[in-house]
N, C-alpha and C. Protein backbone atom coordinates (compact mmCIF):
# COMPACT_ATOMS: atom_id res chain seq x y z
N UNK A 1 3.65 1.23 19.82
CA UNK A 1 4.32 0.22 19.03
C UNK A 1 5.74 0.02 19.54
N UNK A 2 6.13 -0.42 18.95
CA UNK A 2 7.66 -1.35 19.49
C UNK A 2 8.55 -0.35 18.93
N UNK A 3 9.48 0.18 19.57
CA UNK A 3 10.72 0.88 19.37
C UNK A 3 11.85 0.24 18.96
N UNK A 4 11.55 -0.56 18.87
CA UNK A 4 13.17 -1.83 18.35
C UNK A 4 13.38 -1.15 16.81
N UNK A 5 14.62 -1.05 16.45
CA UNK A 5 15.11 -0.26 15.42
C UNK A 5 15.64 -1.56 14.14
N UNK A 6 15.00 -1.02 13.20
CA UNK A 6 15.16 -2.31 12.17
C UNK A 6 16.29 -1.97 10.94
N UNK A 7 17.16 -2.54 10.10
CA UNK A 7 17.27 -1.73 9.23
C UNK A 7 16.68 -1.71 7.76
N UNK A 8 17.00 -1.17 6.53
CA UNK A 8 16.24 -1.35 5.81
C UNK A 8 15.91 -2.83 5.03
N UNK A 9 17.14 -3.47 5.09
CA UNK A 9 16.87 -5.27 4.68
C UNK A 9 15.75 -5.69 5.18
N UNK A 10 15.91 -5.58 6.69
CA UNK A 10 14.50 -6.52 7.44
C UNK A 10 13.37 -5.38 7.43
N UNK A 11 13.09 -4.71 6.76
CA UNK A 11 11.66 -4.07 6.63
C UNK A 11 11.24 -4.35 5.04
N UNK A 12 13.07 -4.44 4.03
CA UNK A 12 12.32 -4.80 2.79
C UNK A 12 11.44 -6.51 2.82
N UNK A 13 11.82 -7.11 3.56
CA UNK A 13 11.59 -8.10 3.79
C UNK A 13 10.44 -8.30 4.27
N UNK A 14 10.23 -7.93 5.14
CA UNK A 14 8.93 -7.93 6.11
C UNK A 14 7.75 -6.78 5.25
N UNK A 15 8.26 -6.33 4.63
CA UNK A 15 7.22 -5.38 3.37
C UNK A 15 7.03 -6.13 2.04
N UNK A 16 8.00 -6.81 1.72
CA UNK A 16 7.71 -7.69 0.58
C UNK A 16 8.27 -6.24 -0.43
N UNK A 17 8.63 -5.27 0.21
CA UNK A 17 9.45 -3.96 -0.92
C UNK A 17 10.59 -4.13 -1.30
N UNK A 18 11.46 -3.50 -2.16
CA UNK A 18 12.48 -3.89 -2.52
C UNK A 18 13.33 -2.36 -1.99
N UNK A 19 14.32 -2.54 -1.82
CA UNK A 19 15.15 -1.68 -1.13
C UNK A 19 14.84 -0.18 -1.75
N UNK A 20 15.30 -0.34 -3.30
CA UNK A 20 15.31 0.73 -3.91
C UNK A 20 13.75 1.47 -4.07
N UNK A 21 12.73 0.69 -3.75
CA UNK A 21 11.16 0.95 -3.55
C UNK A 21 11.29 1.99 -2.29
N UNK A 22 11.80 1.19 -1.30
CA UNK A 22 11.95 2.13 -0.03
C UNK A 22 12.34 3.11 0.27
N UNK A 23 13.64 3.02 -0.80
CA UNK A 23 14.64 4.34 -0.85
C UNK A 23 13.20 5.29 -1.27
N UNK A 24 13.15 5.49 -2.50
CA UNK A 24 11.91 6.10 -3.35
C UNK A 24 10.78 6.71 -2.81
N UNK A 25 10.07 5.59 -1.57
CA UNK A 25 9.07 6.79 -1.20
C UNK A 25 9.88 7.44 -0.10
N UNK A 26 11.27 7.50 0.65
CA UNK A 26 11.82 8.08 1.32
C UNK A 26 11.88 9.48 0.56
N UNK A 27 12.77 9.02 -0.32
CA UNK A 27 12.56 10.82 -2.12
C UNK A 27 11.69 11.14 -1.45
N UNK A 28 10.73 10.59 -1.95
CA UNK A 28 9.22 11.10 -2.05
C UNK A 28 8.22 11.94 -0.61
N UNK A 29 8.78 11.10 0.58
CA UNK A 29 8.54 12.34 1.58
C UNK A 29 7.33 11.62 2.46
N UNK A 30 7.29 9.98 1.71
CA UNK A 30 6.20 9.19 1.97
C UNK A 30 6.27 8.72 3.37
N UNK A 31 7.48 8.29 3.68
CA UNK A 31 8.16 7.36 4.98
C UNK A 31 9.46 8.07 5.29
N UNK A 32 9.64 8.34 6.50
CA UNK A 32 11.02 8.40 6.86
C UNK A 32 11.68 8.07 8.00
N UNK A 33 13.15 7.55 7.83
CA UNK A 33 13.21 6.72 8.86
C UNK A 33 13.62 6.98 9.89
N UNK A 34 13.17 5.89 10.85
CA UNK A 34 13.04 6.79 12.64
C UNK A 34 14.30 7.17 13.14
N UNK A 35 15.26 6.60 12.73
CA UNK A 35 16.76 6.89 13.20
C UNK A 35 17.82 6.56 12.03
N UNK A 36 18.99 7.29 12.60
CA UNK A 36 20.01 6.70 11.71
C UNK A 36 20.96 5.79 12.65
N UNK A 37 21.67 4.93 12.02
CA UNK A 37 22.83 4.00 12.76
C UNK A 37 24.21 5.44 12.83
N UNK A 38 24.86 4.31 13.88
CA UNK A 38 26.24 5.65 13.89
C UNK A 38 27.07 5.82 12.49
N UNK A 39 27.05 4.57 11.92
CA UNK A 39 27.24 4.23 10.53
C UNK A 39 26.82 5.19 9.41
N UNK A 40 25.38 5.56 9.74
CA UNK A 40 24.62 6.33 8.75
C UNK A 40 24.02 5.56 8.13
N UNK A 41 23.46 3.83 8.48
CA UNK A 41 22.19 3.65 7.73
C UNK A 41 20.77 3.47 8.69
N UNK A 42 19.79 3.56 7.30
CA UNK A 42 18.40 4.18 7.57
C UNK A 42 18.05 2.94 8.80
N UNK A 43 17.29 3.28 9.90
CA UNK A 43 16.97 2.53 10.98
C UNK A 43 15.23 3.12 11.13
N UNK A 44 14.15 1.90 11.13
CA UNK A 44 13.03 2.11 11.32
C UNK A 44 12.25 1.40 12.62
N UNK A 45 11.05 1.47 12.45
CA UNK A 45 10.54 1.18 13.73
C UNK A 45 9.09 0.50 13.32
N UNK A 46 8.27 -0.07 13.73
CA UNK A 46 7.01 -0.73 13.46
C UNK A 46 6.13 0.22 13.12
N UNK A 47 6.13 1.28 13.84
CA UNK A 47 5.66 2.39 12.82
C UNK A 47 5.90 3.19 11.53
N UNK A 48 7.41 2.91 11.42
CA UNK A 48 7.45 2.80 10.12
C UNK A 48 7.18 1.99 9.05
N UNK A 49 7.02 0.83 9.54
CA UNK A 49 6.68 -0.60 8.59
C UNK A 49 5.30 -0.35 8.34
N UNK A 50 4.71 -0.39 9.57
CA UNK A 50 2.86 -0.04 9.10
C UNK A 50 2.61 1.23 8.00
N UNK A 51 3.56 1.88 8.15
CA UNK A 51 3.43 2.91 6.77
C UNK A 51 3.72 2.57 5.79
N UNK A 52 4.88 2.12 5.49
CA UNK A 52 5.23 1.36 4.01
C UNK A 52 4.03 0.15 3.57
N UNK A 53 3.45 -0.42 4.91
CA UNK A 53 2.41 -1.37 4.03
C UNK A 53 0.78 -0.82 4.13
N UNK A 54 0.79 0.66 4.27
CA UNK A 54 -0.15 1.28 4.04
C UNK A 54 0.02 1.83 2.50
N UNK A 55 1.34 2.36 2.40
CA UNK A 55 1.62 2.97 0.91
C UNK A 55 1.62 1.15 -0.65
N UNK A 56 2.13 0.34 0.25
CA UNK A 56 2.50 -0.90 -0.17
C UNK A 56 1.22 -1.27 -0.72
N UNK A 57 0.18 -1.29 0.01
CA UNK A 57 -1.60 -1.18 -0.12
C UNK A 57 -2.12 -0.77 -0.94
N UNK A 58 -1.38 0.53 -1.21
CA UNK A 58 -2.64 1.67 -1.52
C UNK A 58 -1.77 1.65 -3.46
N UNK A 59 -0.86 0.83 -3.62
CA UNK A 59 -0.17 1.37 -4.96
C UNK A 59 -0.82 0.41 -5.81
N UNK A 60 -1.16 -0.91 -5.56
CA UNK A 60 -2.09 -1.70 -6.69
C UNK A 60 -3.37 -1.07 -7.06
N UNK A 61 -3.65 -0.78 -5.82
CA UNK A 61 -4.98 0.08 -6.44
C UNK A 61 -4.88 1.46 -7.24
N UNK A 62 -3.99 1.50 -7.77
CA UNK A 62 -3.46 3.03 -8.63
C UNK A 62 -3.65 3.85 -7.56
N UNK A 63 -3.42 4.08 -6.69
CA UNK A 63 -3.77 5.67 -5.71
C UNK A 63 -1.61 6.13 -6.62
N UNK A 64 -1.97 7.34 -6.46
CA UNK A 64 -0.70 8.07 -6.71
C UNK A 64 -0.12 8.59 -5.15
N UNK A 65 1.49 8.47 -5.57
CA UNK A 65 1.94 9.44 -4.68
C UNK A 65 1.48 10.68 -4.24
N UNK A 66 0.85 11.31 -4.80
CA UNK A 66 0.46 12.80 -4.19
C UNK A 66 -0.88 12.33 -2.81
N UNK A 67 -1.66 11.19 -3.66
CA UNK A 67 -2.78 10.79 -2.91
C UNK A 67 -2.07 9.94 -1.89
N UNK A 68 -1.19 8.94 -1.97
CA UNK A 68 -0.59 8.20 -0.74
C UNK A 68 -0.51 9.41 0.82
N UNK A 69 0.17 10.82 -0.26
CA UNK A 69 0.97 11.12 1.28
C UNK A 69 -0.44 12.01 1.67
N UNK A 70 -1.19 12.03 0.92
CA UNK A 70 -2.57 13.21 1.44
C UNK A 70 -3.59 12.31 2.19
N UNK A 71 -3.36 10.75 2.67
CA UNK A 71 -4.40 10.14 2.86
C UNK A 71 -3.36 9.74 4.55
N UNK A 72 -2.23 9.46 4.32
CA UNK A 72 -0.74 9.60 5.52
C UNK A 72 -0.96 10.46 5.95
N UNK A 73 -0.96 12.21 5.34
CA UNK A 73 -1.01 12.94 6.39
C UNK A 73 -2.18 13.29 6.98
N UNK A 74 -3.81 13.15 6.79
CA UNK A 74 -4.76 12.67 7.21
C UNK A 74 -4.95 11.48 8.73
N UNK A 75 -4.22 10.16 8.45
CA UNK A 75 -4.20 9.64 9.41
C UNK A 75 -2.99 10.02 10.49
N UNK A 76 -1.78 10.58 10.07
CA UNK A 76 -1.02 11.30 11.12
C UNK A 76 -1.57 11.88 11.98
N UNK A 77 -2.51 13.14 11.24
CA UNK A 77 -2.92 13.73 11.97
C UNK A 77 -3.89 13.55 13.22
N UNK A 78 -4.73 12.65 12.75
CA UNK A 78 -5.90 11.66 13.55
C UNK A 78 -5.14 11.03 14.50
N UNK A 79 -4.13 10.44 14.52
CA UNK A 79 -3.74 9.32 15.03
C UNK A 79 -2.53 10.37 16.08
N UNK A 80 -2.27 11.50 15.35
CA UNK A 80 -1.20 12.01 16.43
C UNK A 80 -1.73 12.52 18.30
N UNK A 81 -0.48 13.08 18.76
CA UNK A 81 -0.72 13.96 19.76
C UNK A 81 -1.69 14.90 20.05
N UNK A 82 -1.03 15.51 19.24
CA UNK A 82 -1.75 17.26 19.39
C UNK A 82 -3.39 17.46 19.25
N UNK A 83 -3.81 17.93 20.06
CA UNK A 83 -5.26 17.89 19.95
C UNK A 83 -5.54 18.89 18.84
N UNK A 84 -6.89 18.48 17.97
CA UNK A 84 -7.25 19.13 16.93
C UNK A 84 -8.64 19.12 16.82
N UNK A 85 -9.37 20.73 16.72
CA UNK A 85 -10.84 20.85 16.83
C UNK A 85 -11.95 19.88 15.86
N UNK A 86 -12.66 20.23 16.71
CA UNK A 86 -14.16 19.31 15.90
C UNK A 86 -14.05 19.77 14.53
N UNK A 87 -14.12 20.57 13.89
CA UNK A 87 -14.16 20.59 12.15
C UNK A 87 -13.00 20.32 11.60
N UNK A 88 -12.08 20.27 12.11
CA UNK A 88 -10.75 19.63 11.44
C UNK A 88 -10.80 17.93 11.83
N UNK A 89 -11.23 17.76 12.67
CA UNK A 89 -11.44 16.37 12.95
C UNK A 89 -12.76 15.69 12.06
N UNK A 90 -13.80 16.12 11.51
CA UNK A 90 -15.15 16.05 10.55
C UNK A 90 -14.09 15.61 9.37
N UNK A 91 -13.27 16.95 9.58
CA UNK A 91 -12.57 17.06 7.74
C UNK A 91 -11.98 16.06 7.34
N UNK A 92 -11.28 15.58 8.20
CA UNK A 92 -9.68 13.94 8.37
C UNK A 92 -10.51 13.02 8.37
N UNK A 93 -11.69 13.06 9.08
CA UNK A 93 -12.29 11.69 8.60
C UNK A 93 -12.92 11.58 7.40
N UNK A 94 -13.17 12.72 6.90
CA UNK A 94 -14.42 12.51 5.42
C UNK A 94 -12.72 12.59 4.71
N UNK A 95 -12.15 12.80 4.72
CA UNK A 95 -10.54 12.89 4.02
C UNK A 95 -10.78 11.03 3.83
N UNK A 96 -10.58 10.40 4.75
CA UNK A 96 -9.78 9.28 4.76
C UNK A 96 -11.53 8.21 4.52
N UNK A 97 -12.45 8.56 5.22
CA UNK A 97 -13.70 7.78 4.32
C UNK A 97 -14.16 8.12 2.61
N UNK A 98 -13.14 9.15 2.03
CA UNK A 98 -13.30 9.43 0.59
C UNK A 98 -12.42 8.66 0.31
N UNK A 99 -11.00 8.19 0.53
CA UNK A 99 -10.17 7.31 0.17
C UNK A 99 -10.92 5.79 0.47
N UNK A 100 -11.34 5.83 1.49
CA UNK A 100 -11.72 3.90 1.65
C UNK A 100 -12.79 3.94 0.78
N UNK A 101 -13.69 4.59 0.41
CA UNK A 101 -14.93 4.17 -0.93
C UNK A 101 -13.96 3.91 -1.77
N UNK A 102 -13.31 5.17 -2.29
CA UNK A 102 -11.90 5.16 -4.03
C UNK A 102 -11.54 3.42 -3.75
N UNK A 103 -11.35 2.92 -2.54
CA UNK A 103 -10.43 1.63 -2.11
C UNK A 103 -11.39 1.03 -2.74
N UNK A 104 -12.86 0.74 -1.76
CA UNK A 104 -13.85 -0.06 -2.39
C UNK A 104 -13.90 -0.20 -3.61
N UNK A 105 -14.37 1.00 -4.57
CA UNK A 105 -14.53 1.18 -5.63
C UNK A 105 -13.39 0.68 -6.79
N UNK A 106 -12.34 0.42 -6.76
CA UNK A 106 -11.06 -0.20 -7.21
C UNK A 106 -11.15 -1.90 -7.05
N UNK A 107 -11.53 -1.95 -5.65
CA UNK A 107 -11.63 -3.19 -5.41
C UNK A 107 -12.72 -4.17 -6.40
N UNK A 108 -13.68 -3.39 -6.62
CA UNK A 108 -15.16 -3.89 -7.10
C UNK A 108 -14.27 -4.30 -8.32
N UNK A 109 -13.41 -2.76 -9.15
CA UNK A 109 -13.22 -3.13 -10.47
C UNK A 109 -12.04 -4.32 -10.76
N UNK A 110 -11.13 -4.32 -9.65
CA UNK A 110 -10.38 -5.48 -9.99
C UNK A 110 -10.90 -6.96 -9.94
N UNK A 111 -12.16 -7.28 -9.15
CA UNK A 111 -12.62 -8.53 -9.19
C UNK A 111 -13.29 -8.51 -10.93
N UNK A 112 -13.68 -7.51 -11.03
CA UNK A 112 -14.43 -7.66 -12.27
C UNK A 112 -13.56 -8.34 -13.27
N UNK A 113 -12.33 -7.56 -13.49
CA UNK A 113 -11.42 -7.96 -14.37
C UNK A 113 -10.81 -9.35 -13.97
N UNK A 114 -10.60 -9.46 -12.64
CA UNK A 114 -10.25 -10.94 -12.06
C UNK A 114 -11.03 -12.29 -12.98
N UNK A 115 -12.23 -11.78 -13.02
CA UNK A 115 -13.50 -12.60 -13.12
C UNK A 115 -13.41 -12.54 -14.97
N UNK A 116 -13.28 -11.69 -15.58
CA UNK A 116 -13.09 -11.96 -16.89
C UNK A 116 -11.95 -12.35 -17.13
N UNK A 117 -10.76 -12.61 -16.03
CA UNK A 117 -9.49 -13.21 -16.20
C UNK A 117 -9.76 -14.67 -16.43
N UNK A 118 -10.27 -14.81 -15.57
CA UNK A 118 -10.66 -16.31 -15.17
C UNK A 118 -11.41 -17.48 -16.19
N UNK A 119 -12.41 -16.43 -16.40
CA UNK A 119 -13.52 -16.91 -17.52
C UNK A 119 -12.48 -16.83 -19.15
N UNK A 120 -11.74 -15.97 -19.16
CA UNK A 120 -11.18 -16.47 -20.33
C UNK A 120 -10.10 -17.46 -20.35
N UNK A 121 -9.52 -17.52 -18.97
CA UNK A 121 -8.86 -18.72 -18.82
C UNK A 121 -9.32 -20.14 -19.01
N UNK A 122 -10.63 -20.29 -18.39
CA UNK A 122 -11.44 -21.32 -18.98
C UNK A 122 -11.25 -21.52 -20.39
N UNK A 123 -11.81 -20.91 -20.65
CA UNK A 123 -12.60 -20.82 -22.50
C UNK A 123 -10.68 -21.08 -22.45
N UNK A 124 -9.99 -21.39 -22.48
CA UNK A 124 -8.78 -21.43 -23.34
C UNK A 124 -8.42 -23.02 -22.93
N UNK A 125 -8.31 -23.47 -21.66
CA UNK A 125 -8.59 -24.75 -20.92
C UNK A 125 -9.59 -25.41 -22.11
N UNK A 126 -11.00 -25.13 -22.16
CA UNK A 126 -11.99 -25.72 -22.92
C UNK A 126 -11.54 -25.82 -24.08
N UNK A 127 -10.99 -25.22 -24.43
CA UNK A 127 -10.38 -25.09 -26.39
C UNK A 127 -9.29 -26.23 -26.22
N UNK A 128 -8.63 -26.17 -24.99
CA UNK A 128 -6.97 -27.21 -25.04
C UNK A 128 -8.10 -28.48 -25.13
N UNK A 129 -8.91 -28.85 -24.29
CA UNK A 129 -9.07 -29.72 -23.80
C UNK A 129 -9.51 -30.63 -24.87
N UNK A 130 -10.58 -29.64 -25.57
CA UNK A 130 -11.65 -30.34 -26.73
C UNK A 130 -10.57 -30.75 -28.08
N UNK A 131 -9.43 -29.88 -28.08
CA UNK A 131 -8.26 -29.77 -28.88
C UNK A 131 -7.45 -31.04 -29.14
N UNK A 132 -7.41 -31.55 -27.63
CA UNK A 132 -6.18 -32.60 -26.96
C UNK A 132 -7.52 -34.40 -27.29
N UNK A 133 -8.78 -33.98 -27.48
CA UNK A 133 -9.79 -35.08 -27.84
C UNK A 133 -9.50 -35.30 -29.13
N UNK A 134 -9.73 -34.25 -30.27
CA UNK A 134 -10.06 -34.13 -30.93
C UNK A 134 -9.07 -35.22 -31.94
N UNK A 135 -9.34 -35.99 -32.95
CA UNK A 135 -8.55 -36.81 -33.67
C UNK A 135 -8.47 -35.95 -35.27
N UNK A 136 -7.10 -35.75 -35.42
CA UNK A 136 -6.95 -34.88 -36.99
C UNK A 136 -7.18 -36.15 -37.91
């Protein structure tokens, strides 16, 4: 990925996060940033952005912080350097294919509710409508 150093404005931006969001999973141990300025502010990198909109992802669907950074340090690990044996490599993937079902499975339930969003939005449309005919 691209080494160009961002600061935190243009990543809240480009994350659609809000500064103090960013600060927070920094607390939290979620993201941290690739450099500092001589100044002393936080400086990131495209790899840091793809993390914040992995955590950015994973928070509508209720996953918790504890689960954000256990599903992060899962793909770190996959995705890093260091070579790591066949059963630790079995393990990181059934790690991170137990999170994408939880994903699926979230997903299913928010259309559901989408879908009874909708349908009662109707029925309220239908009530204005027959309402706005209707002669008192």
């Amino acid at each position: 990925m691209d080494d160009r150093h961002m600061q935190i404005g243009e990543v809240a931006t480009r994350t659609e996060l809000s500064l103090r969001t960013i600060r927070h999973y920094e607390e939290s141990g979620l993201v941290v940033p690739s450099a500092r300025s001589q100044g002393g502010f936080r400086l990131y990198t495209e790899t840091d952005v793809a993390r914040l909109m992995v955590i950015r992802r994973m928070k509508p669907l209720g996953f918790t912080l504890e689960q954000m950074r256990d599903l992060l340090d899962a793909t770190d690990r996959l995705d890093g350097t260091e070579p790591i044996g066949t059963g630790e490599r079995k393990e990181l993937i059934e790690r991170v294919r137990t999170f994408e079902q939880a994903a699926a499975e979230r997903v299913a339930d928010l259309r559901k509710q989408l879908g009874r969003a909708e349908e009662f939005a109707a029925t309220l449309r239908a009530r204005l409508d027959r309402a706005a005919t209707t002669r008192t």
